[in-house]
N, C-alpha and C. Protein backbone atom coordinates (compact mmCIF):
# COMPACT_ATOMS: atom_id res chain seq x y z
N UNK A 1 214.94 155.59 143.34
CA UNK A 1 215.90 156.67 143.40
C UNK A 1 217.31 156.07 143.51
N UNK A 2 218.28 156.55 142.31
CA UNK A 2 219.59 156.03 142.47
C UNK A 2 220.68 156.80 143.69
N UNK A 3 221.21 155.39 144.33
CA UNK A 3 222.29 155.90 145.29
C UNK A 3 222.71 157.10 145.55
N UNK A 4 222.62 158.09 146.01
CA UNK A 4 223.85 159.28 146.18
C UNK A 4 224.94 159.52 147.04
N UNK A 5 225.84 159.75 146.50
CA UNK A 5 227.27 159.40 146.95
C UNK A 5 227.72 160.65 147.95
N UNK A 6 226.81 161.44 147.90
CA UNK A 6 226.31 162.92 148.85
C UNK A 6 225.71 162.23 150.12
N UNK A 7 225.24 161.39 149.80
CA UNK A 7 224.12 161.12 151.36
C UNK A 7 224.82 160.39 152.28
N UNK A 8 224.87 160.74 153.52
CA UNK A 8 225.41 159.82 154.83
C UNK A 8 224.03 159.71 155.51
N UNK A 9 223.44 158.92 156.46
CA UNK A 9 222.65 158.49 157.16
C UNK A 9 223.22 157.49 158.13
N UNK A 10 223.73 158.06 159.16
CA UNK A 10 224.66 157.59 160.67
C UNK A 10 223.53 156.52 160.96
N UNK A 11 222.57 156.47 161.46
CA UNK A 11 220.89 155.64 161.91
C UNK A 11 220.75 154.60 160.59
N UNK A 12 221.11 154.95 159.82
CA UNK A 12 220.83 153.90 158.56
C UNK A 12 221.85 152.79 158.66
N UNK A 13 223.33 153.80 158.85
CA UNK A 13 224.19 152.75 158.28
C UNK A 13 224.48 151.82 159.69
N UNK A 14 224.30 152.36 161.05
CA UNK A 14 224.18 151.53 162.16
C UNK A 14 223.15 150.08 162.00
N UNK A 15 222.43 150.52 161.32
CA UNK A 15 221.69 149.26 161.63
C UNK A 15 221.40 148.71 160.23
N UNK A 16 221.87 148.88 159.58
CA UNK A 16 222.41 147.86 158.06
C UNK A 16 223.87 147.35 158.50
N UNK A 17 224.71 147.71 159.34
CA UNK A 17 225.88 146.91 160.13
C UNK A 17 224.98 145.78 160.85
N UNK A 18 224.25 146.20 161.51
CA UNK A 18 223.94 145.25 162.52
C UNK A 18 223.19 144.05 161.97
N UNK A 19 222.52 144.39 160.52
CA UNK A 19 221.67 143.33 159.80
C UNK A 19 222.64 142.67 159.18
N UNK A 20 223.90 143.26 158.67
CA UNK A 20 225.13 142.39 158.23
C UNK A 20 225.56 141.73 159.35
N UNK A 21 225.57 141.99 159.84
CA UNK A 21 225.94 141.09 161.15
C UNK A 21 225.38 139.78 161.40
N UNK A 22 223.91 139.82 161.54
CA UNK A 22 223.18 139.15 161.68
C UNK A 22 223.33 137.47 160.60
N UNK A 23 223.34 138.52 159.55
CA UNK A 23 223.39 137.60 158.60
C UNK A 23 225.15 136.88 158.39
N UNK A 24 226.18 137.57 158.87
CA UNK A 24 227.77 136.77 159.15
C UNK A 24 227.63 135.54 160.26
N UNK A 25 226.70 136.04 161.23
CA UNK A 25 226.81 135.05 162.42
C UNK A 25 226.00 133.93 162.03
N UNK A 26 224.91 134.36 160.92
CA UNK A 26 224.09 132.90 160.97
C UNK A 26 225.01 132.05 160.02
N UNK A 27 225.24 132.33 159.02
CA UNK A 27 226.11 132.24 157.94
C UNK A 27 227.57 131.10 158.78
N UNK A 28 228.11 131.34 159.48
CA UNK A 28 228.69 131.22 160.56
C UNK A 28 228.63 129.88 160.77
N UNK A 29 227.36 130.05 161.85
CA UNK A 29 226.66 128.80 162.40
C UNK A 29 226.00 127.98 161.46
N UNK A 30 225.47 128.46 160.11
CA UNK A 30 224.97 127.14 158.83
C UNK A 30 225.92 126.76 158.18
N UNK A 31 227.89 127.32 158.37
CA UNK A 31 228.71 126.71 157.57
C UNK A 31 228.97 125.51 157.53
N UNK A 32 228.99 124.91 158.92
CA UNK A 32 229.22 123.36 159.21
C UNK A 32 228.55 122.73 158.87
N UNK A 33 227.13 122.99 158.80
CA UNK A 33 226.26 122.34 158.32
C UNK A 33 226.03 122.25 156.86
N UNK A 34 226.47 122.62 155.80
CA UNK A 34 226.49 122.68 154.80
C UNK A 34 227.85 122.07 153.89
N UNK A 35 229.06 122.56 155.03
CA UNK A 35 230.07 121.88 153.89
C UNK A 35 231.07 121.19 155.18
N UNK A 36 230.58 121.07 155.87
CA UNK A 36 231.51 120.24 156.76
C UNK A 36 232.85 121.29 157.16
N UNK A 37 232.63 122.60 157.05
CA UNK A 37 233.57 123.04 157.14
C UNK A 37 232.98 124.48 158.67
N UNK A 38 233.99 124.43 159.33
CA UNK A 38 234.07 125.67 160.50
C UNK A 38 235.02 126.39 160.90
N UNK A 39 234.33 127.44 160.35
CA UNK A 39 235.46 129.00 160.85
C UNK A 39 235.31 128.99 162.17
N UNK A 40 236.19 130.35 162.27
CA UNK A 40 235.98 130.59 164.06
C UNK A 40 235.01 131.74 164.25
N UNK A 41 234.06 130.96 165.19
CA UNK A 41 232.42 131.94 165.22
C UNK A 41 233.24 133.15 165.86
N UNK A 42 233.17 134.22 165.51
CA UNK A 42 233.25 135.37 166.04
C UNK A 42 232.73 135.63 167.49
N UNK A 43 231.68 134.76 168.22
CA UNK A 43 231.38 134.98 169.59
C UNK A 43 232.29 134.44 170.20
N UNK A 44 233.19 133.32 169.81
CA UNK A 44 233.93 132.55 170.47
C UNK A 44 234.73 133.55 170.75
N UNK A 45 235.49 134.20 169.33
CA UNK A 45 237.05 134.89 169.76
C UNK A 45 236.09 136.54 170.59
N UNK A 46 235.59 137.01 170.35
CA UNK A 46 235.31 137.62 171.30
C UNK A 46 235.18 137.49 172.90
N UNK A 47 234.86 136.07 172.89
CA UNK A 47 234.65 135.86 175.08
C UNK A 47 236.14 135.53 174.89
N UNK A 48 236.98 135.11 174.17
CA UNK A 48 238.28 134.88 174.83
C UNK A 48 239.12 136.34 175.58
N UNK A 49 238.52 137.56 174.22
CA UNK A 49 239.36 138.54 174.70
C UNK A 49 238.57 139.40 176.43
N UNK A 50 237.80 138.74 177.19
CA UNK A 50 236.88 138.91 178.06
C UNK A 50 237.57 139.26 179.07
N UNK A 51 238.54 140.74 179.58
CA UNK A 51 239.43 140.19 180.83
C UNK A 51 239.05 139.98 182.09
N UNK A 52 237.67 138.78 182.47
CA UNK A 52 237.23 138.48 183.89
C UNK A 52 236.16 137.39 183.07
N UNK A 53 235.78 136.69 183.83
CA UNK A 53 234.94 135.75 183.26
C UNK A 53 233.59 136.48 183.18
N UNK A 54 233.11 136.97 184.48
CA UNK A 54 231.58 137.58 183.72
C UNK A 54 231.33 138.22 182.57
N UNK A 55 232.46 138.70 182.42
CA UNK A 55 232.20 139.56 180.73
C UNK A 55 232.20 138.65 179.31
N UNK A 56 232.48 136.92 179.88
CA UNK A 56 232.69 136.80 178.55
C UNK A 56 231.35 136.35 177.63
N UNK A 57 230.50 136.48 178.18
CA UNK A 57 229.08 136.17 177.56
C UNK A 57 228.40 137.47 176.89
N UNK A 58 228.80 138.46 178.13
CA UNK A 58 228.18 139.90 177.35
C UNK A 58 229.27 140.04 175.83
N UNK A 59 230.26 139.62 175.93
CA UNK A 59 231.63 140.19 174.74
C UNK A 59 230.83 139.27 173.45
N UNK A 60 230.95 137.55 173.82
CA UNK A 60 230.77 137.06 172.71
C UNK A 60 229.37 137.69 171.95
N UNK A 61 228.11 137.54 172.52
CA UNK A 61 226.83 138.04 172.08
C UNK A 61 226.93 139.51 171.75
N UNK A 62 227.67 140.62 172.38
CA UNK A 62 227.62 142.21 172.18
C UNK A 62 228.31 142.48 171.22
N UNK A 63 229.77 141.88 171.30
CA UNK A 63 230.69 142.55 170.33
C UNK A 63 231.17 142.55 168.79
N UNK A 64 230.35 141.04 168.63
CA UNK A 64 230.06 141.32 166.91
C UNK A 64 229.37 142.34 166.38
N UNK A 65 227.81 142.36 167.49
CA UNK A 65 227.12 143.30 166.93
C UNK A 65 227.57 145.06 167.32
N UNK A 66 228.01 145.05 168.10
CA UNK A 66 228.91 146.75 168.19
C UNK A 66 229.69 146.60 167.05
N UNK A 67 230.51 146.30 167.11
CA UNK A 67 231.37 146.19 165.72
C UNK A 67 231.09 146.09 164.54
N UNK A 68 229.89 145.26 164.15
CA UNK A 68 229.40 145.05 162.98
C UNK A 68 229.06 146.93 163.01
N UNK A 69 227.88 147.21 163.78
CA UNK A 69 227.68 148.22 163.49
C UNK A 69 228.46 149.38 163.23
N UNK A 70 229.31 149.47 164.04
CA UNK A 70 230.76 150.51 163.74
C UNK A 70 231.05 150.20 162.59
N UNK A 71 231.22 149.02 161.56
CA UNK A 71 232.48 148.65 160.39
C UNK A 71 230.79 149.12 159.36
N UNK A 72 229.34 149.59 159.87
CA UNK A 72 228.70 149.32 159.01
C UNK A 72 228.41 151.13 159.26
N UNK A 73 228.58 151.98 160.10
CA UNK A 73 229.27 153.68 159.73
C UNK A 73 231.06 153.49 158.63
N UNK A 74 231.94 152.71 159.02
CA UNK A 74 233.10 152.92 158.31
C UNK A 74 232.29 152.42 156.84
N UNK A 75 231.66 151.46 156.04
CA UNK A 75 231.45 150.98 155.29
C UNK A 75 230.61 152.17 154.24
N UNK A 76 229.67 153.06 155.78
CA UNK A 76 228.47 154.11 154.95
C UNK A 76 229.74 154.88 154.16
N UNK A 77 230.16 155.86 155.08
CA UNK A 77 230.97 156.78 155.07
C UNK A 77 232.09 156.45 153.75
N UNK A 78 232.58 155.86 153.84
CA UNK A 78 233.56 155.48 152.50
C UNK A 78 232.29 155.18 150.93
N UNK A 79 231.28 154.84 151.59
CA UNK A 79 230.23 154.84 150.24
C UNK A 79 230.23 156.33 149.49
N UNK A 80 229.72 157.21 150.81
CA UNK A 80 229.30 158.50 150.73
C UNK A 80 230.31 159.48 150.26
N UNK A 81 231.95 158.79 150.29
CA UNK A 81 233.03 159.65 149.69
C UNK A 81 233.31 158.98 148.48
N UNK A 82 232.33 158.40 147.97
CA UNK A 82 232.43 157.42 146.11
C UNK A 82 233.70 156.66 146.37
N UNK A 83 233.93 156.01 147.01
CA UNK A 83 234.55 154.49 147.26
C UNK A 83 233.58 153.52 147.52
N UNK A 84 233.99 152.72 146.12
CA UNK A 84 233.17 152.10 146.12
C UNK A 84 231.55 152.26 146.12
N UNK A 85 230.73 151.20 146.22
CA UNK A 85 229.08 151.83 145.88
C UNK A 85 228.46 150.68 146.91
N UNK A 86 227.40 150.90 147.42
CA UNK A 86 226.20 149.75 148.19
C UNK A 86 225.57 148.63 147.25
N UNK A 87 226.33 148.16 146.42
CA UNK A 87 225.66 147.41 145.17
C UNK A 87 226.78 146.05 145.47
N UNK A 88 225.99 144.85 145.31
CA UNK A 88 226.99 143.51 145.23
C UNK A 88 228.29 143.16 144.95
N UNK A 89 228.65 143.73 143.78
CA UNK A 89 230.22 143.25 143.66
C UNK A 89 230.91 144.56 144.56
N UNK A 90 230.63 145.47 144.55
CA UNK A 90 231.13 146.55 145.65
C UNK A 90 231.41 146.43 146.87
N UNK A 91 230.47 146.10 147.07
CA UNK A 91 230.11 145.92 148.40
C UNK A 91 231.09 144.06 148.90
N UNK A 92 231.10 142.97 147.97
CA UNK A 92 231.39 141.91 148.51
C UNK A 92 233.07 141.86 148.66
N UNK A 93 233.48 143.20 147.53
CA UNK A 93 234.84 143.23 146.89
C UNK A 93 235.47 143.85 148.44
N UNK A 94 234.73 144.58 149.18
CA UNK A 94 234.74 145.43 150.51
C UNK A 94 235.08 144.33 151.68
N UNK A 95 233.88 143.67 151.43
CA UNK A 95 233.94 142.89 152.55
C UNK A 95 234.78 141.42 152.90
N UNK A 96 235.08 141.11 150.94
CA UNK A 96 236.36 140.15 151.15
C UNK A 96 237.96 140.74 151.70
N UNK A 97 237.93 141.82 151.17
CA UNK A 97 239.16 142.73 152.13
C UNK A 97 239.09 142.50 153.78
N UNK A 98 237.94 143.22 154.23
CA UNK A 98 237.69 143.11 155.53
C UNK A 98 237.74 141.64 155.63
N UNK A 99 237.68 140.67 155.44
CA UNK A 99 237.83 139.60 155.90
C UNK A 99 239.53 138.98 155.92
N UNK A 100 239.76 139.54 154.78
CA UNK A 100 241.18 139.19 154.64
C UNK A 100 242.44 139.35 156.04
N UNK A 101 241.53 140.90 155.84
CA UNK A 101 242.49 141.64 157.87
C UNK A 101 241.54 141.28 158.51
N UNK A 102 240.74 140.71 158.78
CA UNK A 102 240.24 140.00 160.28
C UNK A 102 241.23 138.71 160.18
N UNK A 103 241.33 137.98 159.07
CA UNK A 103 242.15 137.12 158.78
C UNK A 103 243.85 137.28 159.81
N UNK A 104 244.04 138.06 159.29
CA UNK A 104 245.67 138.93 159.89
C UNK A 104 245.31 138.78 161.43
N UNK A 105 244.54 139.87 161.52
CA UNK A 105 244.17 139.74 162.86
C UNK A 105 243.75 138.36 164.08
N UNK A 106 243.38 137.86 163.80
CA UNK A 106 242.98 136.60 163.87
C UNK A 106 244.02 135.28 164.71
N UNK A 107 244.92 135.88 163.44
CA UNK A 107 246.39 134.83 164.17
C UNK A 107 247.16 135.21 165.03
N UNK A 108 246.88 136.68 165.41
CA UNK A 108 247.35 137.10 166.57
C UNK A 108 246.77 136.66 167.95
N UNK A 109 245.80 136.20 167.87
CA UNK A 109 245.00 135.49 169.17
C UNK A 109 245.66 134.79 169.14
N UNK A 110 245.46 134.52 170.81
CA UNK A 110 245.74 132.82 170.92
C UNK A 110 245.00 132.00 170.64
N UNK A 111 245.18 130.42 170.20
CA UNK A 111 245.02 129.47 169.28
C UNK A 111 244.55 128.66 170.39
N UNK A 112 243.02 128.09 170.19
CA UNK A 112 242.40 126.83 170.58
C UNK A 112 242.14 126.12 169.90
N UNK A 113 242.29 124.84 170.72
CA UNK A 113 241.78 123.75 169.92
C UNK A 113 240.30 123.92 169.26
N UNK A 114 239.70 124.28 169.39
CA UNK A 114 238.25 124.24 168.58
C UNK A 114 238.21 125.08 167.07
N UNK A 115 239.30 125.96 167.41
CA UNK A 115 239.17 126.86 166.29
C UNK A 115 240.22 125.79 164.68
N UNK A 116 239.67 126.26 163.89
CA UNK A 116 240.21 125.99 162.15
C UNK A 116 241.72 126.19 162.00
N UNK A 117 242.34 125.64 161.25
CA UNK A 117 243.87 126.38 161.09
C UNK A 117 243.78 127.83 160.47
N UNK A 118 244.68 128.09 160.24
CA UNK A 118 244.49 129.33 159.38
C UNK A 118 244.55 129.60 157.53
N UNK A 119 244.18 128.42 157.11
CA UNK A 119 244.33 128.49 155.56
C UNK A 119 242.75 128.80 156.07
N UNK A 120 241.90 127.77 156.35
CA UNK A 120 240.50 127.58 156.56
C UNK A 120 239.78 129.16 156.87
N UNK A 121 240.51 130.35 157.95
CA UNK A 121 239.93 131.11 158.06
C UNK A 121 240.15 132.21 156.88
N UNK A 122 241.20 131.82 156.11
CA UNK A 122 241.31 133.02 154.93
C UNK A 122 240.16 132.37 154.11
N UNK A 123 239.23 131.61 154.09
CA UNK A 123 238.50 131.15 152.97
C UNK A 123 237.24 131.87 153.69
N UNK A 124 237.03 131.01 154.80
CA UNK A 124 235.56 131.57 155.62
C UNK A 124 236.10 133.02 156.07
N UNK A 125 236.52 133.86 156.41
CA UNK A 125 236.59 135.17 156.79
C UNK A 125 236.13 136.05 155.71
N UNK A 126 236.97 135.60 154.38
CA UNK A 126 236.49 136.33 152.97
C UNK A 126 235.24 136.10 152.53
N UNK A 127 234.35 134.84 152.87
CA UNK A 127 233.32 134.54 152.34
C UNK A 127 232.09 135.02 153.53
N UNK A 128 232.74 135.06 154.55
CA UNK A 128 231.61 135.28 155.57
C UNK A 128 231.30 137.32 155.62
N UNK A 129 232.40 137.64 155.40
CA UNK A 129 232.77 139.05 155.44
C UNK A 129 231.82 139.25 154.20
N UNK A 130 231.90 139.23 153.21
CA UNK A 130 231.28 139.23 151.67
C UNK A 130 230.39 139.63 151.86
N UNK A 131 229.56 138.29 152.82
CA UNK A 131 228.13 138.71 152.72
C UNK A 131 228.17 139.59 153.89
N UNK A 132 228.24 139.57 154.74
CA UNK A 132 228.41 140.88 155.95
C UNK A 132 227.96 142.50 155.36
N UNK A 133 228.95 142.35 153.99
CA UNK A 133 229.49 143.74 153.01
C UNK A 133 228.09 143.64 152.29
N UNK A 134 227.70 142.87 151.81
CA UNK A 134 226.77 142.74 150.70
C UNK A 134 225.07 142.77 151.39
N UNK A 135 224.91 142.36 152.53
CA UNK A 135 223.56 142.32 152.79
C UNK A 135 223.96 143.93 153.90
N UNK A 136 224.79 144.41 154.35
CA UNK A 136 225.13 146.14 154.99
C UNK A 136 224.44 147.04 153.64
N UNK A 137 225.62 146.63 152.52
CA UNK A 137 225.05 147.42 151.30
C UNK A 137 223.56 147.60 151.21
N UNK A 138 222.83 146.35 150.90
CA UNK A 138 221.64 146.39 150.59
C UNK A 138 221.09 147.12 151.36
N UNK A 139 221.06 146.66 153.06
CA UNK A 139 219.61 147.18 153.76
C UNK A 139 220.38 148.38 153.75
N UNK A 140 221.76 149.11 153.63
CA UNK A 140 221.50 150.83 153.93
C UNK A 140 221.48 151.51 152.76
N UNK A 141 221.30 150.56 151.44
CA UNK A 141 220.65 151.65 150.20
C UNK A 141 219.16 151.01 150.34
N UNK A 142 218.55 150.10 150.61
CA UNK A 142 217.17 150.06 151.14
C UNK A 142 216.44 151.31 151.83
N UNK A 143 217.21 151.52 153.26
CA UNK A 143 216.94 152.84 154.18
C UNK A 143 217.37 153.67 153.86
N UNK A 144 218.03 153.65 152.75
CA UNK A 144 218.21 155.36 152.31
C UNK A 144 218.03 155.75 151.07
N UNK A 145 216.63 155.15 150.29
CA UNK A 145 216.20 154.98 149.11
C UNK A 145 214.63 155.80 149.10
């Protein structure tokens, strides 16, 4: 059954965020290992914004995946108003944007030593985001097929 640009599914698109997710963070953690190259893991800049130390373990581990899931309702919802479609180049064209303004965003933190300069995160943000966009697409035209 092809896509319909009529259908929202809130339960679908929550947890096709959260499988994009899944798949940004591993993505993430196999970059170094593959090209010698490291973005800034998203758990990291999350415990920084932690305001007390106990929170910063729940932030780094929780708040990709809240978020993923939230950006993976903003992602349904703009499907469901025919922007754009849940299909690969759609979907990656989506998520290199979103990476672009996490990019923006990004340099507004404060700057540790562990983290990449910032040419490095406009490359990995767009490429990590991509797939974020692209495996969201899939599993929520999967669950809503």
């Amino acid at each position: 059954m092809p896509f319909s640009t009529s259908s929202f599914h809130a339960p679908s698109a929550l947890a096709a965020g959260v499988a994009g997710t899944a798949a940004l963070l591993g993505f993430q953690k196999l970059l170094p290992r593959l090209a010698a190259l490291e973005i800034a893991l998203d758990w990291r800049v999350y415990g920084r914004l932690a305001p007390v130390p106990a929170l910063e373990r729940p932030l780094r581990w929780g708040g990709p995946f809240v978020t993923g899931a939230l950006f993976g309702l903003g992602y349904a919802a703009l499907w469901a108003r025919g922007l754009g479609r849940p299909t690969i180049g759609s979907a990656a064209a989506f998520g290199a944007a979103h990476g672009l303004a996490t990019t923006g965003l990004r340099v507004l933190l404060p700057r540790d030593a562990d983290l990449p300069p910032p040419p490095v995160w406009v490359v990995g943000e767009a490429l990590d985001h991509a797939l974020y966009a692209v495996v969201t697409g899939a599993v929520y035209r999967a669950l809503t097929a």
